[in-house]
N, C-alpha and C. Protein backbone atom coordinates (compact mmCIF):
# COMPACT_ATOMS: atom_id res chain seq x y z
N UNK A 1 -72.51 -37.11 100.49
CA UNK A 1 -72.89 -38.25 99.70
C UNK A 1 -71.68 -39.17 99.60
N UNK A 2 -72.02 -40.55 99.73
CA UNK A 2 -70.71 -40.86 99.20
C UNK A 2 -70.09 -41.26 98.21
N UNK A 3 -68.78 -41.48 97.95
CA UNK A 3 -68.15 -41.10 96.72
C UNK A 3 -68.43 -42.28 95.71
N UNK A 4 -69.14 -42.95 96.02
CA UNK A 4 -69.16 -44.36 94.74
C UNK A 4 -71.11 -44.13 94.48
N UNK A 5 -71.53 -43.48 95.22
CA UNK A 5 -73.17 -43.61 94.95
C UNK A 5 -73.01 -42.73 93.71
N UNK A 6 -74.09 -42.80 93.32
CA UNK A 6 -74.28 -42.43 91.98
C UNK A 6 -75.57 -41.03 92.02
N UNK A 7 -75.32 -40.19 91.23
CA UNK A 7 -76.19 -39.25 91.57
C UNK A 7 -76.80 -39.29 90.17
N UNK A 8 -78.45 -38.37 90.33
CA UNK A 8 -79.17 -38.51 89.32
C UNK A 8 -80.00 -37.22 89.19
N UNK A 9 -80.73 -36.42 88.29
CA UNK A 9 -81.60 -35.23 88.46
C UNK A 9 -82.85 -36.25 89.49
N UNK A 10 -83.81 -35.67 89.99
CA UNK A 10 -84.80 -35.56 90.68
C UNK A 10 -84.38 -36.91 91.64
N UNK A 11 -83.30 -37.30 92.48
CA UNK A 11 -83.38 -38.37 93.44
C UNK A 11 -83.37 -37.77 94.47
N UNK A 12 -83.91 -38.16 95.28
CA UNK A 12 -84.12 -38.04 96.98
C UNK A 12 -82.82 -38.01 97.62
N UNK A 13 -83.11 -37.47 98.86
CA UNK A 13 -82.23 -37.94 99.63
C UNK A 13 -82.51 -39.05 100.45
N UNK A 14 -83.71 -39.34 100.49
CA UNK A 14 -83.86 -40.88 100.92
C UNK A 14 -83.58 -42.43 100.12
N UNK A 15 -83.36 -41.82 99.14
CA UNK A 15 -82.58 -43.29 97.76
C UNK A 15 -81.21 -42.58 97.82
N UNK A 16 -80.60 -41.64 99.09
CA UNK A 16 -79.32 -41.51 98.36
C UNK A 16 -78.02 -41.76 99.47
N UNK A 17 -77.25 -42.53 99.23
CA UNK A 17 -75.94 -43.38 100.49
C UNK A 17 -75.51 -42.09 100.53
N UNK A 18 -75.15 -41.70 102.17
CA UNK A 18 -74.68 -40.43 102.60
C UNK A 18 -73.33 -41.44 103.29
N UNK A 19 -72.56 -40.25 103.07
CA UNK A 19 -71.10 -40.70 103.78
C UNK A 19 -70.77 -39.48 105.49
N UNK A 20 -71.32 -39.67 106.63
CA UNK A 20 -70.89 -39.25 107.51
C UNK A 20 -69.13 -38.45 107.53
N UNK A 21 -69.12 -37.20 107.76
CA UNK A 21 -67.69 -36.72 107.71
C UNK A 21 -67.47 -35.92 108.83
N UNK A 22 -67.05 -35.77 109.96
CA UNK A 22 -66.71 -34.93 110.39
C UNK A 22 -65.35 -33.67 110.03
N UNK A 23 -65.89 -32.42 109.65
CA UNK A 23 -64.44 -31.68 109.13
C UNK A 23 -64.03 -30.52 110.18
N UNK A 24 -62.65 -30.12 110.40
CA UNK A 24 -62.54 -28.86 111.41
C UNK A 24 -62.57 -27.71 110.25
N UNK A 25 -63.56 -26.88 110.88
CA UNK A 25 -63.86 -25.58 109.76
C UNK A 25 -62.81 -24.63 110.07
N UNK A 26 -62.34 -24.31 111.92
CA UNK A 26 -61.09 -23.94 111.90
C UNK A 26 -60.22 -24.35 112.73
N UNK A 27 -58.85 -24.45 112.34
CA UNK A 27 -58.00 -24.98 112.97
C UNK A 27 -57.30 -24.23 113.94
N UNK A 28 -56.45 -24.64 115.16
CA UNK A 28 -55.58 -23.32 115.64
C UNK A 28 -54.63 -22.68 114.52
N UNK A 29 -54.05 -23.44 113.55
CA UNK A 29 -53.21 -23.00 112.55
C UNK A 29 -53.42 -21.44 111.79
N UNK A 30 -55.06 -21.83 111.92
CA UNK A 30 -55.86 -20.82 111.32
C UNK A 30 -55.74 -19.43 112.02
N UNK A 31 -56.08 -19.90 112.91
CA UNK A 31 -55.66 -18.30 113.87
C UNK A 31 -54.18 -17.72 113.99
N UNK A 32 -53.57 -18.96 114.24
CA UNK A 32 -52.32 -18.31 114.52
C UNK A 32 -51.89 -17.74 113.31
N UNK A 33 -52.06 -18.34 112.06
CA UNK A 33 -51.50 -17.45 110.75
C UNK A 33 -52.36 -16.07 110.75
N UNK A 34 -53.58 -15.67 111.46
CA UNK A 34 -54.22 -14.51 110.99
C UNK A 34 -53.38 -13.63 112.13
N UNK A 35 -53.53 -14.06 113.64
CA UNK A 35 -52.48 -13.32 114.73
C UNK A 35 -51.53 -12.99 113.89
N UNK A 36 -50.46 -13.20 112.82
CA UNK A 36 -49.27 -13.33 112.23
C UNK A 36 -49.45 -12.27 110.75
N UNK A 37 -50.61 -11.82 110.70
CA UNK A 37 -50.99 -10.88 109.91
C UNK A 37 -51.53 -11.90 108.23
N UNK A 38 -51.71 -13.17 108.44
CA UNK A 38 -52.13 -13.29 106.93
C UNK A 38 -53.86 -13.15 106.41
N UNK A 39 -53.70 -12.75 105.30
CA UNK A 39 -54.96 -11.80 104.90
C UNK A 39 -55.79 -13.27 105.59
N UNK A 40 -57.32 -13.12 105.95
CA UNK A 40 -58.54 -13.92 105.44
C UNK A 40 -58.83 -14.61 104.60
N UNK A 41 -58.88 -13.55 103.14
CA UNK A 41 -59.33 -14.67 102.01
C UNK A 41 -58.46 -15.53 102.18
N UNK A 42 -56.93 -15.15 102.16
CA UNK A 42 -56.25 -16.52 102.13
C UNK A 42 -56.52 -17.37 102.72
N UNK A 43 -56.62 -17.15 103.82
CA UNK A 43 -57.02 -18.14 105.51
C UNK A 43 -58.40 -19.05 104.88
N UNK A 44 -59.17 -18.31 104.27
CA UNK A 44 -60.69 -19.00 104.27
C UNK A 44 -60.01 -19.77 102.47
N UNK A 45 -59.46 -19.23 101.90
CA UNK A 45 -58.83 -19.86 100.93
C UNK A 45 -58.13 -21.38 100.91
N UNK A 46 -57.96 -21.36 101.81
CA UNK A 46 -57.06 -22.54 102.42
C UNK A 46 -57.83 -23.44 102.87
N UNK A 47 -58.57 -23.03 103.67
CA UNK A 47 -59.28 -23.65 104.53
C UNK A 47 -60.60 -24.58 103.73
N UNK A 48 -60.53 -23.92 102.65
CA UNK A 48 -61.96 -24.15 101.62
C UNK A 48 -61.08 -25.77 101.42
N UNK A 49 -60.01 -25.59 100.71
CA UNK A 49 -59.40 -26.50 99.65
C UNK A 49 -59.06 -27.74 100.62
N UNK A 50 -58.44 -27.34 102.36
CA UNK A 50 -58.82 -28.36 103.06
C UNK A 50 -59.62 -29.18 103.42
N UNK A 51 -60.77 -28.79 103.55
CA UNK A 51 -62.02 -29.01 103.75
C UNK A 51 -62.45 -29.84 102.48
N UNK A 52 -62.40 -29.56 101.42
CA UNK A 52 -62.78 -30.67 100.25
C UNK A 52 -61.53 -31.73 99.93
N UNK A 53 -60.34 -31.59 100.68
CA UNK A 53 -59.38 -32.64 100.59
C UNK A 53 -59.53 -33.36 101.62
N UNK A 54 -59.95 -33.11 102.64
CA UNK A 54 -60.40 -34.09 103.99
C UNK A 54 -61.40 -34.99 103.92
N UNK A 55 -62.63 -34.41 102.92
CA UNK A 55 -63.66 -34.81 102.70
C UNK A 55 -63.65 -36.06 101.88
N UNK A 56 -62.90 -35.39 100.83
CA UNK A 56 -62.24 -36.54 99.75
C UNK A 56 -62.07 -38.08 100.14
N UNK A 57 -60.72 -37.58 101.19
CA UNK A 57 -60.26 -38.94 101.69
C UNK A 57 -60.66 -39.56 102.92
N UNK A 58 -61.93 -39.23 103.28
CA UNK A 58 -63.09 -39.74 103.60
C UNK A 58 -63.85 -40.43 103.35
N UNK A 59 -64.22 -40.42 101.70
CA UNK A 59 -64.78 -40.92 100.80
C UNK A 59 -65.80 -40.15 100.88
N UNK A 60 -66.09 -39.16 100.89
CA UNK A 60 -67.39 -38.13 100.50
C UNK A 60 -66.87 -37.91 99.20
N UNK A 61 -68.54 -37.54 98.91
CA UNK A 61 -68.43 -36.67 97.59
C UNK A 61 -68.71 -35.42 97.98
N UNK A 62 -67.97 -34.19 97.21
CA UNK A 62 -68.70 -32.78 97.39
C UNK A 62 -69.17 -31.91 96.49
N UNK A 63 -70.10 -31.19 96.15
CA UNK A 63 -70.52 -30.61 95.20
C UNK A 63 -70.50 -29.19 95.85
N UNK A 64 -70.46 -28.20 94.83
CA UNK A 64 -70.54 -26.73 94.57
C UNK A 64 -71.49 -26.55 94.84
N UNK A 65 -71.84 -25.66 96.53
CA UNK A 65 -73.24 -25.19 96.82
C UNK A 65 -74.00 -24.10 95.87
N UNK A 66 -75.00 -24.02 95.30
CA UNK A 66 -75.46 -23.30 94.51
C UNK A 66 -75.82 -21.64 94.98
N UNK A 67 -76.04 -20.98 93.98
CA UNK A 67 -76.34 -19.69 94.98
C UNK A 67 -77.34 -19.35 95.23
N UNK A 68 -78.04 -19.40 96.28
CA UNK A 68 -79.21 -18.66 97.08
C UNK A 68 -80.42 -17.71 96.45
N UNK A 69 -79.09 -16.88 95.90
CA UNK A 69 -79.67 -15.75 95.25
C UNK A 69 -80.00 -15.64 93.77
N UNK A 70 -79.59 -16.62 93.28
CA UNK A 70 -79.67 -17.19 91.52
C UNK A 70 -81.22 -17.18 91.57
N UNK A 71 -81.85 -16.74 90.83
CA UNK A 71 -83.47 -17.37 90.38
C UNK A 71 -83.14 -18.20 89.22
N UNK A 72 -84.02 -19.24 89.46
CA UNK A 72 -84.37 -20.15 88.82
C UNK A 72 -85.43 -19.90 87.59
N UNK A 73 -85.15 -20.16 86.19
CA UNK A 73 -85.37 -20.37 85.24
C UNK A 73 -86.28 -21.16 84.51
């Protein structure tokens, strides 16, 4: 979405300005620190916080995917 649209309960995604982003999910950096013995979570740790700082200055907005497995109320 992008970062100046405005979000609302029940709007479409057809009333809603999407911001195109392309992001790298992994980098060579990525590997080479795991070849080098660093744990995963960290790796995917990192990689999370990149991924919403790239996005950022993109001008996306990003929201917290919900969980799957939550039932709804």
């Amino acid at each position: 979405m992008a970062a100046d649209e405005t979000a609302s309960f029940r709007k479409s995604i057809r009333h809603t300005r999407l911001q195109s982003v392309v992001l790298d999910l992994v980098r060579p950096d990525d590997i080479l620190e795991r070849d080098q013995g660093k744990r995963l979570k960290e790796i995917k740790k990192d990689a999370t916080a990149r991924l919403f700082r790239h996005a950022h200055a993109h001008r996306a907005r990003t929201y917290k995917a919900k969980d799957p497995g939550r039932k709804r109320t």
